[in-house]
Structure formats: structure tokens, C-alpha cells
Protein backbone atom coordinates (compact mmCIF):
# COMPACT_ATOMS: atom_id res chain seq x y z
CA UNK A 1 -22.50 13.88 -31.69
CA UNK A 2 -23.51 11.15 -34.14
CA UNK A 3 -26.04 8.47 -33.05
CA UNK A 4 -27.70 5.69 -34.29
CA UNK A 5 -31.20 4.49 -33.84
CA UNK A 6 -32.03 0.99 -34.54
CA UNK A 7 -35.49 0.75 -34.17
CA UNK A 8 -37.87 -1.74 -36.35
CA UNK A 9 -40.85 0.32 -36.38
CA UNK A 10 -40.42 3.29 -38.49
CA UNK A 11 -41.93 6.14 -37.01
CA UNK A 12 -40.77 5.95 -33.78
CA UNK A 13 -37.25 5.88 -35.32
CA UNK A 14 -38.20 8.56 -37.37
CA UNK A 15 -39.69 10.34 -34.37
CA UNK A 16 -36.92 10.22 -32.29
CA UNK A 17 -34.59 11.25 -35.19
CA UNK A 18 -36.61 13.87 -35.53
CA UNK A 19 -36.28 15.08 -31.82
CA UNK A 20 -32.50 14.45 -32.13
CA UNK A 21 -31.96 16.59 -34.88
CA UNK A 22 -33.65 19.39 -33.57
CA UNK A 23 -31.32 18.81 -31.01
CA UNK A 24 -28.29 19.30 -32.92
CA UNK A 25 -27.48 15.59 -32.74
CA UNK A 26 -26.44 13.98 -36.36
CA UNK A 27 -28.64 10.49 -36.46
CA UNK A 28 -29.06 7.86 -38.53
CA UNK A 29 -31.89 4.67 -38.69
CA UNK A 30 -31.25 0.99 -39.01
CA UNK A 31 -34.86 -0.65 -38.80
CA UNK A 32 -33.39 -4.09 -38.01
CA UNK A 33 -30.16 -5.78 -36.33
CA UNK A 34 -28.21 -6.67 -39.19
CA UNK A 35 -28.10 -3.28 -40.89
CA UNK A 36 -27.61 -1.61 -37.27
CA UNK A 37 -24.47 -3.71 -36.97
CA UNK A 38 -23.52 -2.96 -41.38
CA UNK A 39 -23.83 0.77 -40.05
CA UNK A 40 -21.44 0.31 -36.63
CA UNK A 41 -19.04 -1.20 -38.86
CA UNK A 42 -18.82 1.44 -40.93
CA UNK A 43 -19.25 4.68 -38.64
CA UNK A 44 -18.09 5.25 -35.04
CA UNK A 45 -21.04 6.26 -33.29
CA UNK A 46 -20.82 8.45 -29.98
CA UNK A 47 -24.19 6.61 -28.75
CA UNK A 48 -26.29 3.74 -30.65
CA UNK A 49 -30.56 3.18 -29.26
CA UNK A 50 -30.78 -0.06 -29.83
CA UNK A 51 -34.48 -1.96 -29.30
CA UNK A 52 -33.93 -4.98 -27.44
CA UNK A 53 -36.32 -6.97 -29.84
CA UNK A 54 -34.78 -5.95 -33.40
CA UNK A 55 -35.76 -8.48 -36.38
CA UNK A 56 -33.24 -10.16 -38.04
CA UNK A 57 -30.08 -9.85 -35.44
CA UNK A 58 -31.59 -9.79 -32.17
CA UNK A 59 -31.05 -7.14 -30.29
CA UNK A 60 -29.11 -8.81 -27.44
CA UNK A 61 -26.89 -10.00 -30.13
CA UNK A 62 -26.41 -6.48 -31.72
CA UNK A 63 -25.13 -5.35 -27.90
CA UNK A 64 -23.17 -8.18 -27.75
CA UNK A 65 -21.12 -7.27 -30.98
CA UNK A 66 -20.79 -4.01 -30.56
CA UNK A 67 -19.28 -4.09 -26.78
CA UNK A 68 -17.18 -6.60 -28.60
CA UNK A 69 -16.29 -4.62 -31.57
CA UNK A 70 -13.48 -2.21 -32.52
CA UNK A 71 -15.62 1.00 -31.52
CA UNK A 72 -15.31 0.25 -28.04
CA UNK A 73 -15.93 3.87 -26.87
CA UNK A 74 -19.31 3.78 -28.55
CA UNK A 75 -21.93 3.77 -25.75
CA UNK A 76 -25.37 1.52 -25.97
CA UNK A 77 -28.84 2.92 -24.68
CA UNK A 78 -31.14 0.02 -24.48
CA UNK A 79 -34.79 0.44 -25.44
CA UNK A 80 -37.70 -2.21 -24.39
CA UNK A 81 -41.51 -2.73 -23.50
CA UNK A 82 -40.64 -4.44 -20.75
CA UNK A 83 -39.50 -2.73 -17.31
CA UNK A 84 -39.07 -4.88 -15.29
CA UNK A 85 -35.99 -5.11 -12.90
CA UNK A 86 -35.16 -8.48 -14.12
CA UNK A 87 -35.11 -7.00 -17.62
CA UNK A 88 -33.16 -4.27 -16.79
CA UNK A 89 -30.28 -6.40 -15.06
CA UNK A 90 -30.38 -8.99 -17.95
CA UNK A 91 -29.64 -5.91 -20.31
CA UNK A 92 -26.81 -4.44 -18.61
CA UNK A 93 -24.93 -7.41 -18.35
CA UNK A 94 -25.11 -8.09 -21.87
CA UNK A 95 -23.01 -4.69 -21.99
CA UNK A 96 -25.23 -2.12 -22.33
CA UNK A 97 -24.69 1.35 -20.86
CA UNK A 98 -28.02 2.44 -20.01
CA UNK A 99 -31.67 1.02 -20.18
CA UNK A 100 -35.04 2.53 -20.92
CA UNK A 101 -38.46 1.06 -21.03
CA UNK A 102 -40.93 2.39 -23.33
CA UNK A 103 -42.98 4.47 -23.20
CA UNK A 104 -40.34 6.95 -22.88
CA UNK A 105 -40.29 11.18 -22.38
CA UNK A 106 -38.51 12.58 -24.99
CA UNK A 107 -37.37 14.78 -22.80
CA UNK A 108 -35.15 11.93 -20.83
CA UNK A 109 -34.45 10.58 -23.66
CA UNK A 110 -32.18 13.25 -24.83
CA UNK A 111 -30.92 13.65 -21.52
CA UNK A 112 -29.58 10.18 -20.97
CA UNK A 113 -28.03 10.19 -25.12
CA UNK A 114 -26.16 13.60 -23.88
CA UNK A 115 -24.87 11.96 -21.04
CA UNK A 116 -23.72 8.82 -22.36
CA UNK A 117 -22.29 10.99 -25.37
CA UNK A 118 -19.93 12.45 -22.65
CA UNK A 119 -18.59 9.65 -21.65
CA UNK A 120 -17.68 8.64 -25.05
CA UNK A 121 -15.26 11.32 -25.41
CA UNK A 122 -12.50 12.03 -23.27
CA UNK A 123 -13.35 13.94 -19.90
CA UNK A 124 -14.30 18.11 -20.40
CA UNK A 125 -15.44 20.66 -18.05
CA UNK A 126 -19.54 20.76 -18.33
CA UNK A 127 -19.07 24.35 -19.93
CA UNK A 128 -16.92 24.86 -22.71
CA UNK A 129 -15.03 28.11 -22.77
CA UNK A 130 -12.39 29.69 -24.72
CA UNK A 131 -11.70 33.32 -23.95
CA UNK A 132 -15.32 35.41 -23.90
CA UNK A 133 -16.87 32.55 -25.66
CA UNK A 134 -18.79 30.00 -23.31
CA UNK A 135 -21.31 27.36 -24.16
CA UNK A 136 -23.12 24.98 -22.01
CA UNK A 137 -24.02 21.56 -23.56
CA UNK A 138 -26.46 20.84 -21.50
CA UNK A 139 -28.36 23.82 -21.61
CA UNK A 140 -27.54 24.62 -25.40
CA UNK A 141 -26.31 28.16 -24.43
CA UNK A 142 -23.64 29.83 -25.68
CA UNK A 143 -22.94 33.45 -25.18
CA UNK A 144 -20.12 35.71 -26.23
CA UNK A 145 -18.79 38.33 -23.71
CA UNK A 146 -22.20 37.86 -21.40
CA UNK A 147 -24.10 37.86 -24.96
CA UNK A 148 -26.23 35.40 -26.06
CA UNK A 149 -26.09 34.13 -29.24
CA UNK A 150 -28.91 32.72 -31.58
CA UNK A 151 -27.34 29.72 -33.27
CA UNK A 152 -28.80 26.94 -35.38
CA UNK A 153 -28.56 23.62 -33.96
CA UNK A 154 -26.13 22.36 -36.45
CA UNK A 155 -24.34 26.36 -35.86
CA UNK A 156 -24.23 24.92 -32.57
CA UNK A 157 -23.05 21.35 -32.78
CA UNK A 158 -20.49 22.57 -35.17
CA UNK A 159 -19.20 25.09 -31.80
CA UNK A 160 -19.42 22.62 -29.27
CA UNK A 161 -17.20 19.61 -31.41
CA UNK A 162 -14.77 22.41 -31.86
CA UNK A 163 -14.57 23.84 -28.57
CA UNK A 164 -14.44 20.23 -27.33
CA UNK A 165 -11.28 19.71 -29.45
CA UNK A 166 -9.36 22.27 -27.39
CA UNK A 167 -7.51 23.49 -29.78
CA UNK A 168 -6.98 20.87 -31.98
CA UNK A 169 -7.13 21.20 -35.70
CA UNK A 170 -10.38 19.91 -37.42
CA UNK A 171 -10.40 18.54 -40.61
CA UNK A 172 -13.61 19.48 -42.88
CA UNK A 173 -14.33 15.43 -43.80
CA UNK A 174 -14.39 15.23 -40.14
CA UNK A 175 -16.75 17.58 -39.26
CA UNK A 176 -18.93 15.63 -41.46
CA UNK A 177 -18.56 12.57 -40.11
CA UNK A 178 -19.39 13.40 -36.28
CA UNK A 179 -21.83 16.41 -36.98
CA UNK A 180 -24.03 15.37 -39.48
CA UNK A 181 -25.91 12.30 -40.62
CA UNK A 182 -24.89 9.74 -43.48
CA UNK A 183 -27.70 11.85 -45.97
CA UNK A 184 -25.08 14.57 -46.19
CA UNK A 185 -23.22 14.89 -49.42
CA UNK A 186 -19.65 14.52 -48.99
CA UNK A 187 -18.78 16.78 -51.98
CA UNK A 188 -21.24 19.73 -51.22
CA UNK A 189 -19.53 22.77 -49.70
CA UNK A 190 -22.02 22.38 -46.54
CA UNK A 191 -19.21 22.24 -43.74
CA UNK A 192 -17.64 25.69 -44.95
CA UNK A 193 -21.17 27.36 -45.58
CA UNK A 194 -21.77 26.02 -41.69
CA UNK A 195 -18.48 27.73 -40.44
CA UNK A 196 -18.95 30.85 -42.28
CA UNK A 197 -22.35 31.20 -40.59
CA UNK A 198 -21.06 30.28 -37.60
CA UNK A 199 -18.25 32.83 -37.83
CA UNK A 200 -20.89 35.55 -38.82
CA UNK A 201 -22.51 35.37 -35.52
CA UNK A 202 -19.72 34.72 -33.10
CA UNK A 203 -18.71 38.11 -34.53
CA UNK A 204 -15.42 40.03 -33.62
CA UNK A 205 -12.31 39.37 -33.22
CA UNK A 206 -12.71 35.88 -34.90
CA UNK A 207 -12.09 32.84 -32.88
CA UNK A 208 -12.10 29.58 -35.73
CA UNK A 209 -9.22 29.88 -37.23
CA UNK A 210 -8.70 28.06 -40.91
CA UNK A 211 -6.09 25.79 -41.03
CA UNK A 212 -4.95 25.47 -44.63
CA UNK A 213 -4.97 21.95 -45.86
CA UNK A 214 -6.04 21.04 -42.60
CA UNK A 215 -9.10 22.39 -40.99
CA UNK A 216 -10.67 24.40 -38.12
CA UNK A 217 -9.65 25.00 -34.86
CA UNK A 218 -10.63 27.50 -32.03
């Protein structure tokens, strides 16, 4: 899942990157409207946080454009200091998907980004499975044969996009795009290092198959 967090003061969008990566979750930071918006144009976001009172492009008008926009599947969490119900109402009409006052638990936090990152993609079963292999999103669980596996978050991000693809081949440049953030080097060999990890611990008989020219695909 990639997400963006446009948030003007700095280390609470660095603190809830922070939180997201551990989480697996690729993320990047656009501390006022008009970059948020630069970066939407330029990357199709699963999920973009977007404070309500950004500098520069207000808020309200960063929702408006990107409900407008051509990534129309990207969803929009709303973040505020005010929580009041009048607030809340005023938000969702401008298009948001979800609202959340602050302060905010991390915790819920997460939870409400995973669940508007679902309904970004097309519909899947709340456990991914493909043979032995089984992994619960929400839990961030995934076992082999009743096993379960230690995986990295990225190890695991890289799984679940797969699995999610049902069978559909993966190119590598993708993999970059929608697992990891816009600090990763395009020309680095981190995608195949990732997969050979990842193949390392799934263990035997292999299950992501190399496409050549192409990709990955379970």
C-alpha cells in the first residue's frame, strides 16, 4: 500500500510515517497543500491523510482536487483539531472518505488507512490464500502449511500485493511503485534482493514464480 501524509508540522508527519512503515505501508510527506497535490499528480496513492488546515492549498481544496482528479480510486482520511459533528459532516461532503480528530491512537489510525486501502483495490477475501500459504492483512500473519512465518514488513507487503494480484504477473518497477516510498532508488536491485528473501523463507516447493521480462507472480 502506498500512502501519503500531508501534514504541515513535521514530526507528526514524520511520526506517523514512522508508525506506517513499521507497518509495512510505503509513505511519503507533503508538509503543505500544494506539494500534496504535485505528489497526487504524480503517484497513485491507495490512501492520502490529509490535515484539514494545510498552508498554502487549503486542505478543503486539496480534497476537493483529488475527488476530482484522475486517481479517483485513491481514498482521503481527513485529519483535524476540531471534532465536532458539524466538522465532521462539512468534511465528508467535501469528498472525503473518512474523518479523524486529533489527538488520534495510532493504533486506529492504522486501522482506518487499512480499511480504506481495501476499498481502493478491487474486492478480496479478508485472508489471502494460495495453496498452504495464507496471510491475514489485518492481523499481519502469514503461515505456511499451519507454520508461521517471521517476515519483515516490507517481506510482508511484498506477499500480500502479490497474493492480492491473484495470479497476475508483477512487474519489478511496479513493485516499487506501490510497496515502497519515493526515497527508493529506482536502479538499485532492492525489489529482487526483497523477493529472494522472501522466497528464502516461504521455503519449499516455491510459490513466486519469475516471469522473464515480466515479473512475479504467485
Amino acid at each position: 500500500m502506498r500512502v501519503l501524509v500531508a501534514e504541515d508540522h513535521a514530526e507528526l508527519a514524520a511520526s506517523v510515517a514512522r508508525v506506517l512503515q513499521r507497518e509495512g505501508i510505503a509513505v511519503d510527506i507533503a508538509l503543505d497543500g500544494r506539494a500534496a497535490l504535485d505528489r497526487a499528480a504524480l503517484t497513485d496513492y491507495d490512501v492520502v491523510v490529509l490535515d484539514r488546515d494545510l498552508p498554502g492549498v487549503h486542505g478543503d481544496d486539496v480534497c476537493r482536487a483529488l475527488v476530482a482528479g484522475p486517481h479517483r480510486r485513491t481514498r482521503v482520511l481527513m485529519l483535524t483539531a476540531s471534532g465536532t459533528i458539524a466538522e465532521r459532516v462539512e468534511g465528508l461532503s467535501l469528498g472525503a472518505d473518512d474523518y479523524l480528530p486529533k489527538p488520534f491512537a495510532y493504533a486506529e489510525l492504522v486501522a482506518r488507512i487499512r480499511a480504506l486501502g481495501r476499498r481502493a483495490q478491487p474486492a478480496l477475501p479478508p485472508v489471502l490464500e494460495r495453496g498452504d500459504l495464507r496471510l491475514d492483512p489485518a492481523q499481519r500473519v502469514v503461515t505456511r502449511s499451519g507454520l508461521r512465518l517471521a517476515l519483515s514488513p516490507k517481506e510482508l507487503a511484498v506477499l500480500e500485493y502479490l497474493l492480492a494480484a491473484q495470479g497476475r504477473v508483477v512487474s519489478a518497477e511496479e513493485l516499487l511503485e506501490r510497496v515502497w516510498d519515493e526515497a527508493a532508488d529506482p536502479f538499485t536491485t532492492t525489489v529482487k534482493a526483497t523477493i529472494n528473501r522472501l522466497r528464502a523463507k516461504l521455503g519449499s516447493p516455491p510459490v513466486i514464480e519469475t516471469v522473464p521480462q515480466s515479473g512475479y507472480r504467485i
